[in-house]
PDB file of N, CA and C in Angstrom:
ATOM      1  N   UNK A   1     233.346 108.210 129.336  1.00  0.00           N
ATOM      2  CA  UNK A   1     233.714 109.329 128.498  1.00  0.00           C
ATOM      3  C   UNK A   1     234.408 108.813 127.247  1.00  0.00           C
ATOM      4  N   UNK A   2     234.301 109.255 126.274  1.00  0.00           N
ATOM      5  CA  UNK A   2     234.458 109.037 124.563  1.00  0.00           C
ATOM      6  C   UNK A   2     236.254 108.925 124.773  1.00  0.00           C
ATOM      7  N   UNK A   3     237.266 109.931 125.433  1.00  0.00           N
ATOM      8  CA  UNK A   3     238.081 109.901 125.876  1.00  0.00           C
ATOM      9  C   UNK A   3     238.915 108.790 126.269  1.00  0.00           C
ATOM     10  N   UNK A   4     238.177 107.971 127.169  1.00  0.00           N
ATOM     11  CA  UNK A   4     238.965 106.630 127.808  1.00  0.00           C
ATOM     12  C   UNK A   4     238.874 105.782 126.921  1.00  0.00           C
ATOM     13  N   UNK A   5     237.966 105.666 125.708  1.00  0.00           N
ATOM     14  CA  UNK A   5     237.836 104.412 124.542  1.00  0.00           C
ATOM     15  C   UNK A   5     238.503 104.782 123.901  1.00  0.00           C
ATOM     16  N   UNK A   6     239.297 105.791 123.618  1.00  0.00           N
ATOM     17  CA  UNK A   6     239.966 106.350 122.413  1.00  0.00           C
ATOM     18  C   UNK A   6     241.731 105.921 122.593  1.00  0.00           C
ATOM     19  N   UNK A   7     242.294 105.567 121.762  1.00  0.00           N
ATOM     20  CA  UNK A   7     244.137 105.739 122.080  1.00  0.00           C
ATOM     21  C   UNK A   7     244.116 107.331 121.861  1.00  0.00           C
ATOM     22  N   UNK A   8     245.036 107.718 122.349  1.00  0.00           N
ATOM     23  CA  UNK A   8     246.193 109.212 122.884  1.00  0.00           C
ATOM     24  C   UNK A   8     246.205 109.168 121.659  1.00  0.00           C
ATOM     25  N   UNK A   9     247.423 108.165 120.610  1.00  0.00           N
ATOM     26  CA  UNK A   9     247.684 108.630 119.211  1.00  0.00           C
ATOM     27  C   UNK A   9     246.680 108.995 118.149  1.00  0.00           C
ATOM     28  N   UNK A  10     245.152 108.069 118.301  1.00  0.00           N
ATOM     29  CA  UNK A  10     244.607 108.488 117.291  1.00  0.00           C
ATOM     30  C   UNK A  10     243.787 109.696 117.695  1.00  0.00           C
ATOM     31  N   UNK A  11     242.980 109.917 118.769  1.00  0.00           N
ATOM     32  CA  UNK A  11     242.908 111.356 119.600  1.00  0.00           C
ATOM     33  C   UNK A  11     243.649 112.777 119.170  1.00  0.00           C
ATOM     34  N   UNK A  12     245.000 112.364 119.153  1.00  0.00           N
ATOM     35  CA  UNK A  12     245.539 113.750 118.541  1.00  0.00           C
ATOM     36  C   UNK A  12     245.911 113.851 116.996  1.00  0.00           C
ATOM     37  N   UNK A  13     245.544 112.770 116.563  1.00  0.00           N
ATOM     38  CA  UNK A  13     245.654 112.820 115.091  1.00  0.00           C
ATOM     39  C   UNK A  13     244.119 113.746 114.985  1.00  0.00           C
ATOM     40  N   UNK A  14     243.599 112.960 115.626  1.00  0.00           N
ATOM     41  CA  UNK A  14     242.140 113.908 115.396  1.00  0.00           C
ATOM     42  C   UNK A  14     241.546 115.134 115.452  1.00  0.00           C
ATOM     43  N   UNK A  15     242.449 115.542 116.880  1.00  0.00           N
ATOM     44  CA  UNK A  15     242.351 116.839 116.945  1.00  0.00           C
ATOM     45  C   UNK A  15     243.464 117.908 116.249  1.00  0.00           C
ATOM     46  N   UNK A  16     244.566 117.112 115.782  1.00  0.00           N
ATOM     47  CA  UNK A  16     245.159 117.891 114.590  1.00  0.00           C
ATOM     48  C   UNK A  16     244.252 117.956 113.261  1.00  0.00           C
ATOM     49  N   UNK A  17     243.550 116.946 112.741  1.00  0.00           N
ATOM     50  CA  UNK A  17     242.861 117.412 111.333  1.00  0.00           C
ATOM     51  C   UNK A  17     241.747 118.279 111.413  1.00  0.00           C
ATOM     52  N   UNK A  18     241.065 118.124 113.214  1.00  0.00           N
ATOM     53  CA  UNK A  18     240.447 119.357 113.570  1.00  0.00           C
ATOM     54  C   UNK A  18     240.745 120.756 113.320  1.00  0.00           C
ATOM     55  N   UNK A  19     242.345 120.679 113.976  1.00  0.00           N
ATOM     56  CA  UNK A  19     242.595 121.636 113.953  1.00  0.00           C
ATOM     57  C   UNK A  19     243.258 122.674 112.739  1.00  0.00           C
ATOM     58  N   UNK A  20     243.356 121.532 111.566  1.00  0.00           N
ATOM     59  CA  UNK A  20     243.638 121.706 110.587  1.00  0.00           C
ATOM     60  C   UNK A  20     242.512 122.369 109.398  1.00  0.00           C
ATOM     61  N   UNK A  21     241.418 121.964 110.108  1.00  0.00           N
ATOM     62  CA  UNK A  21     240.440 122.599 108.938  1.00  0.00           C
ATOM     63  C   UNK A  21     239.602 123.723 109.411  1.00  0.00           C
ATOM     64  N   UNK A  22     240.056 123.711 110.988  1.00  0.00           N
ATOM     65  CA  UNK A  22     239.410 125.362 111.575  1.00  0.00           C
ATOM     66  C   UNK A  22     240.521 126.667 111.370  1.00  0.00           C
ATOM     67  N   UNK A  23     241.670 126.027 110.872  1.00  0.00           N
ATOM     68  CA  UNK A  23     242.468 126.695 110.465  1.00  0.00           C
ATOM     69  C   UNK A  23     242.422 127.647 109.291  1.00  0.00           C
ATOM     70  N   UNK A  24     242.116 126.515 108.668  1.00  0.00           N
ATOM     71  CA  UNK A  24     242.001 126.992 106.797  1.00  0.00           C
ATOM     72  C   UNK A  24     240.589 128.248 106.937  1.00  0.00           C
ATOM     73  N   UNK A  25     239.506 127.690 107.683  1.00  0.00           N
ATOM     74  CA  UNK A  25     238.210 128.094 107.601  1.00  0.00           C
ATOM     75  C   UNK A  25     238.715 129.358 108.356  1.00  0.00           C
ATOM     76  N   UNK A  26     239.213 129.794 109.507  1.00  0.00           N
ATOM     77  CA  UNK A  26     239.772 131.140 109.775  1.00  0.00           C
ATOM     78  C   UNK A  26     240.877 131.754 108.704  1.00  0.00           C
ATOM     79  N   UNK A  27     241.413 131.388 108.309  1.00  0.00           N
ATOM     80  CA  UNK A  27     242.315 131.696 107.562  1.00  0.00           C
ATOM     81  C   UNK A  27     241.532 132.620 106.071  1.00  0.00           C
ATOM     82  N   UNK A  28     240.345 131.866 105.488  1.00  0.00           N
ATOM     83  CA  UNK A  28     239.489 132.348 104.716  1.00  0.00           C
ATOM     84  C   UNK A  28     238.710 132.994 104.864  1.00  0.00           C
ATOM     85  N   UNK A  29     238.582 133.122 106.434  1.00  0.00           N
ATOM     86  CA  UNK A  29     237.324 134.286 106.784  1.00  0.00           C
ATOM     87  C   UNK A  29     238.218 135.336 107.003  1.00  0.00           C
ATOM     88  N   UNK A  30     239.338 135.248 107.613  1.00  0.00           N
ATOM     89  CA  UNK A  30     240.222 136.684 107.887  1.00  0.00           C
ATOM     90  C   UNK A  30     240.648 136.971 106.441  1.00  0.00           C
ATOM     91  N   UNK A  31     241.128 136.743 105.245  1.00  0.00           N
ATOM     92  CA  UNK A  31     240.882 137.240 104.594  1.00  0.00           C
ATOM     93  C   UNK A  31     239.844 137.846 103.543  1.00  0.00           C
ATOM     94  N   UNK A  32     238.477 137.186 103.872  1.00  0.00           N
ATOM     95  CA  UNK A  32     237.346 138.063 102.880  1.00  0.00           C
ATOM     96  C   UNK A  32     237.041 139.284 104.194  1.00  0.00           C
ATOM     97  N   UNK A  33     237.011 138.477 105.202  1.00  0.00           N
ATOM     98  CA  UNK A  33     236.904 140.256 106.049  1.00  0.00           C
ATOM     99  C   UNK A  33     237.549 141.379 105.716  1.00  0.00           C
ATOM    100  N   UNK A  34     239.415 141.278 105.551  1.00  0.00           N
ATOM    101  CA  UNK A  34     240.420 142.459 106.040  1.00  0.00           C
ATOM    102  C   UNK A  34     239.679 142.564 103.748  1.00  0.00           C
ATOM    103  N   UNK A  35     239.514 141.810 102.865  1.00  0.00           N
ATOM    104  CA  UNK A  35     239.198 142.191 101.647  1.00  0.00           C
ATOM    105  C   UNK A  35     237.889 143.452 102.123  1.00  0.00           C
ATOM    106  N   UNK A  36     237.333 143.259 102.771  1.00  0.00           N
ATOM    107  CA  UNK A  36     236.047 143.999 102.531  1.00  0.00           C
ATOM    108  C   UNK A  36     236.117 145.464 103.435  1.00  0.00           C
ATOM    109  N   UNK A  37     237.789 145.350 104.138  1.00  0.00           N
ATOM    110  CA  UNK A  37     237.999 146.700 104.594  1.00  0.00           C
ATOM    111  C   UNK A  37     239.313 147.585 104.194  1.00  0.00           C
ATOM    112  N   UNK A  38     239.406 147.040 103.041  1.00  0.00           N
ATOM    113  CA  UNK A  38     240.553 147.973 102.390  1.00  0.00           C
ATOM    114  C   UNK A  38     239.674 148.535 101.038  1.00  0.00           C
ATOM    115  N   UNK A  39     239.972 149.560 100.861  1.00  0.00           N
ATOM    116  CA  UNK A  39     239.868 150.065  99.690  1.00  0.00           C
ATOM    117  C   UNK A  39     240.217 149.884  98.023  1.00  0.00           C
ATOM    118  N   UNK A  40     240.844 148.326  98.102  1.00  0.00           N
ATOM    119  CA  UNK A  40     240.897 147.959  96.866  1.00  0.00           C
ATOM    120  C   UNK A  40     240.622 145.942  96.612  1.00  0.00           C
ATOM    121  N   UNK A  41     240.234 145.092  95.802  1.00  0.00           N
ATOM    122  CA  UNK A  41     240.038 143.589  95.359  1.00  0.00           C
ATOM    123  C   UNK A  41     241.326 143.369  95.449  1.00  0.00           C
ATOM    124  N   UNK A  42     241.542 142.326  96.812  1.00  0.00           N
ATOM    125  CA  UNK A  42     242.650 141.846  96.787  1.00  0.00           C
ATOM    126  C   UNK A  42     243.056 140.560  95.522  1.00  0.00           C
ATOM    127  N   UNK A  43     241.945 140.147  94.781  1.00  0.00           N
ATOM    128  CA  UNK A  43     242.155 139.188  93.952  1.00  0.00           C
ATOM    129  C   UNK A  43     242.628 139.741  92.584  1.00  0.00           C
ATOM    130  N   UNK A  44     242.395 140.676  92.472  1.00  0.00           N
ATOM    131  CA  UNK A  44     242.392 141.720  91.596  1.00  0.00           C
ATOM    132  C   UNK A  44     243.654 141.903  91.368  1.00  0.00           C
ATOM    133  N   UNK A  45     244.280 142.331  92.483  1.00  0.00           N
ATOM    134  CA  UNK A  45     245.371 142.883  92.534  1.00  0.00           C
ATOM    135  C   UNK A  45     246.460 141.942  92.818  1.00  0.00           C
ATOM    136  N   UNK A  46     246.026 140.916  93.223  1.00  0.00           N
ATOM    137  CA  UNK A  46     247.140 139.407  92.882  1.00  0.00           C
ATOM    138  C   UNK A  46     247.136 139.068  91.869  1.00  0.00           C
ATOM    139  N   UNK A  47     246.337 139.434  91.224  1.00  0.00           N
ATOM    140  CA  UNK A  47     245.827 139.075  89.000  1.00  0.00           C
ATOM    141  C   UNK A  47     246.916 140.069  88.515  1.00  0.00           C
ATOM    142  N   UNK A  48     247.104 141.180  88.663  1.00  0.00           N
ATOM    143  CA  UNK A  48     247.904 142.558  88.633  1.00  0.00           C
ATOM    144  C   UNK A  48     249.175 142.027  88.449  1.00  0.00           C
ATOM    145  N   UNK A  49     249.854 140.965  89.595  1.00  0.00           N
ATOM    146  CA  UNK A  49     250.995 140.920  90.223  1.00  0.00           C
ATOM    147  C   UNK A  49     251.965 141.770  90.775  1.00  0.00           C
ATOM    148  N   UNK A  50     250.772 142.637  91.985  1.00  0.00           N
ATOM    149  CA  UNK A  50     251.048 143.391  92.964  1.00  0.00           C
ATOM    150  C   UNK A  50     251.790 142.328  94.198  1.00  0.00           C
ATOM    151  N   UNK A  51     252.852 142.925  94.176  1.00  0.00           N
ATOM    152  CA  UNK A  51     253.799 142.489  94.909  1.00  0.00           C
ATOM    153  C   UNK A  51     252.966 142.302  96.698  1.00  0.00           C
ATOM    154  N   UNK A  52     252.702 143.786  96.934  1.00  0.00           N
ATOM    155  CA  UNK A  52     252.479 144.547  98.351  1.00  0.00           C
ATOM    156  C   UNK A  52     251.339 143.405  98.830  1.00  0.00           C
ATOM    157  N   UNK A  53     250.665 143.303  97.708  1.00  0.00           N
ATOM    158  CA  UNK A  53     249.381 142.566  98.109  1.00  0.00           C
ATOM    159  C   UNK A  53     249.616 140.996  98.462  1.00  0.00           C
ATOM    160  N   UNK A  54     250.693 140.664  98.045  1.00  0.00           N
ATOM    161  CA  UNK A  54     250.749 139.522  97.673  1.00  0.00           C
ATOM    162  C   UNK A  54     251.553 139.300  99.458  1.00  0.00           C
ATOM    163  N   UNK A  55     252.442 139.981  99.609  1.00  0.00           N
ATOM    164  CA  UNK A  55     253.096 140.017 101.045  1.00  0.00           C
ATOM    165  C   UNK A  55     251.812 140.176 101.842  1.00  0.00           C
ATOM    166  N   UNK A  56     251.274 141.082 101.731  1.00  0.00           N
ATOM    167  CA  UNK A  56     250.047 141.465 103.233  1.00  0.00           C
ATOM    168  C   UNK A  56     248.889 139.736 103.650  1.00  0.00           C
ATOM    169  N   UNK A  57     248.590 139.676 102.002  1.00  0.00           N
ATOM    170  CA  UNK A  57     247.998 138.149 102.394  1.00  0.00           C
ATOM    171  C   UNK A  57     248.950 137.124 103.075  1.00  0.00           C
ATOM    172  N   UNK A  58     249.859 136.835 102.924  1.00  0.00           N
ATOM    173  CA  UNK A  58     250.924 135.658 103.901  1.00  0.00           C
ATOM    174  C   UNK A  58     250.833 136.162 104.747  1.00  0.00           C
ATOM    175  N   UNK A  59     251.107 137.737 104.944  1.00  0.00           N
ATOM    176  CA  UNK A  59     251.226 138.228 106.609  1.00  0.00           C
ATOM    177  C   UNK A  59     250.113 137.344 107.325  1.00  0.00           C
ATOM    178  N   UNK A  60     248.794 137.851 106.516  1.00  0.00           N
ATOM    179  CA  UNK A  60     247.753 137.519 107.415  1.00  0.00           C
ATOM    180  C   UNK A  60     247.773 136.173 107.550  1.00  0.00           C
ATOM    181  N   UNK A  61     247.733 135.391 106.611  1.00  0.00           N
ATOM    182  CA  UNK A  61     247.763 133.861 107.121  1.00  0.00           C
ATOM    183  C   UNK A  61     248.520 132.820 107.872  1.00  0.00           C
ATOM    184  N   UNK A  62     249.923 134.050 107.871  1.00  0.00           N
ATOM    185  CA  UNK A  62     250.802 133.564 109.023  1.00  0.00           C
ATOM    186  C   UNK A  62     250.545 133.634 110.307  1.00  0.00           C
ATOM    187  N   UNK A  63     249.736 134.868 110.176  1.00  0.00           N
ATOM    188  CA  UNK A  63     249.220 135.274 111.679  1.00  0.00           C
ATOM    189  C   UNK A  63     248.278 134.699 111.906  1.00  0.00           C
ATOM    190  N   UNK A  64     247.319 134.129 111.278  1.00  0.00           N
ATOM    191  CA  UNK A  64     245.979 133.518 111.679  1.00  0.00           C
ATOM    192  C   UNK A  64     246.775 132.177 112.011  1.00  0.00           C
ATOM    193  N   UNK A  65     247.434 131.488 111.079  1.00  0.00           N
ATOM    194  CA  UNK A  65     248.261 130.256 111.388  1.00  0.00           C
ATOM    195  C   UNK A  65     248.750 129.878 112.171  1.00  0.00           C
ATOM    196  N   UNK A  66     249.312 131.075 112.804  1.00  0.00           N
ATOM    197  CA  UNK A  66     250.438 130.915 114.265  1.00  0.00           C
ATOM    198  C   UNK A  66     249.183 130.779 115.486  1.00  0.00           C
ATOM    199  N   UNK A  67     248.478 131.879 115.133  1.00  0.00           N
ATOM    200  CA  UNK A  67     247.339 131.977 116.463  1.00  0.00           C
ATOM    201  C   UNK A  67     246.370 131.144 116.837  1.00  0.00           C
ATOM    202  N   UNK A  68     246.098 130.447 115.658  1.00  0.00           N
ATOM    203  CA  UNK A  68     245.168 128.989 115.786  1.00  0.00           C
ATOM    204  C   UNK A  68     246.300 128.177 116.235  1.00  0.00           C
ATOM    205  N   UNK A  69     247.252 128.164 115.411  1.00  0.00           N
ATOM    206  CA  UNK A  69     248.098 126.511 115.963  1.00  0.00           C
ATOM    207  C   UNK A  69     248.770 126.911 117.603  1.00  0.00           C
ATOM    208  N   UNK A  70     248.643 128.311 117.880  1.00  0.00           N
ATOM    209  CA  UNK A  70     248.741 128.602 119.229  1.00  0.00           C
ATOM    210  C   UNK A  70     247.566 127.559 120.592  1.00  0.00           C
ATOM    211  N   UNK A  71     246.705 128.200 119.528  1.00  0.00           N
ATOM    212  CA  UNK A  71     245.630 127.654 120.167  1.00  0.00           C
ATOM    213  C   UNK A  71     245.512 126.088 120.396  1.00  0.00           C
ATOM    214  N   UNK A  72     245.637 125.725 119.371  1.00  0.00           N
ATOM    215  CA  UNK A  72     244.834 124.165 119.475  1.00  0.00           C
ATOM    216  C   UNK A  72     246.148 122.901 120.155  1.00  0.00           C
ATOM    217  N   UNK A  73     247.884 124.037 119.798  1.00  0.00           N
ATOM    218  CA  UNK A  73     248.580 123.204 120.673  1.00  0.00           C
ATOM    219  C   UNK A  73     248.302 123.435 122.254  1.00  0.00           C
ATOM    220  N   UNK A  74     248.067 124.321 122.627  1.00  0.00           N
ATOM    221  CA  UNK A  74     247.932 124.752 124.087  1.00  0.00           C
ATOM    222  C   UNK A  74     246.675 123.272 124.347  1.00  0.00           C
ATOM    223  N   UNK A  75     245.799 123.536 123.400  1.00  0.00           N
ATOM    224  CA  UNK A  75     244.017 122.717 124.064  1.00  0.00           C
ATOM    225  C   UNK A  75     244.565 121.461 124.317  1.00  0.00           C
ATOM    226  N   UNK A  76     245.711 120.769 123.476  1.00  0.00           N
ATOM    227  CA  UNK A  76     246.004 119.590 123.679  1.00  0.00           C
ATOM    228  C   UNK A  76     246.920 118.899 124.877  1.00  0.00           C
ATOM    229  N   UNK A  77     246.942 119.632 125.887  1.00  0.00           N
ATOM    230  CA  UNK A  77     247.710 119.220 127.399  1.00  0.00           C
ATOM    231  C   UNK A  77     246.408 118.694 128.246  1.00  0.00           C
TER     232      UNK A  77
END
C-alpha cells in the first residue's frame, strides 16, 4: 500500500494541501451557488461597498471553512 512507503510527515503535509485546495474549490462553489439564489450580484454589490454583503460572504466562507477543515481533520486519524 502507497501508505507504508510514505513518512506520516510528508503524508499529512499532503493531505493538508489536499485539503487546502478542496477547500478553496468549495468555498467558490458555495458562493456562485448562494449568488445565483439571492435576488441581487453579490460582486456588484461588494463594488457598491455594501457592508451586509460583504459580512454574509465571510459568513459563508467561514462556514464552508470550518466544515471542510472539520472534515479533512477528522479523515486524518
Amino acid at each position: 500500500m502507497i501508505t507504508d512507503t510514505l513518512d506520516p510527515i510528508v503524508l499529512n503535509v499532503l493531505y493538508a494541501a489536499m485539503g487546502g485546495v478542496m477547500t478553496l474549490i468549495f468555498m467558490w462553489l458555495g458562493c456562485k451557488i448562494f449568488n445565483h439564489l439571492v435576488c441581487f450580484d453579490i460582486s456588484d454589490e461588494l463594488g457598491k461597498g455594501n457592508l451586509a454583503v460583504g459580512l454574509m460572504v465571510v459568513g459563508i466562507f467561514i462556514g464552508v471553512g470550518i466544515a471542510m477543515g472539520l472534515v479533512i481533520g477528522l479523515g486524518l486519524n
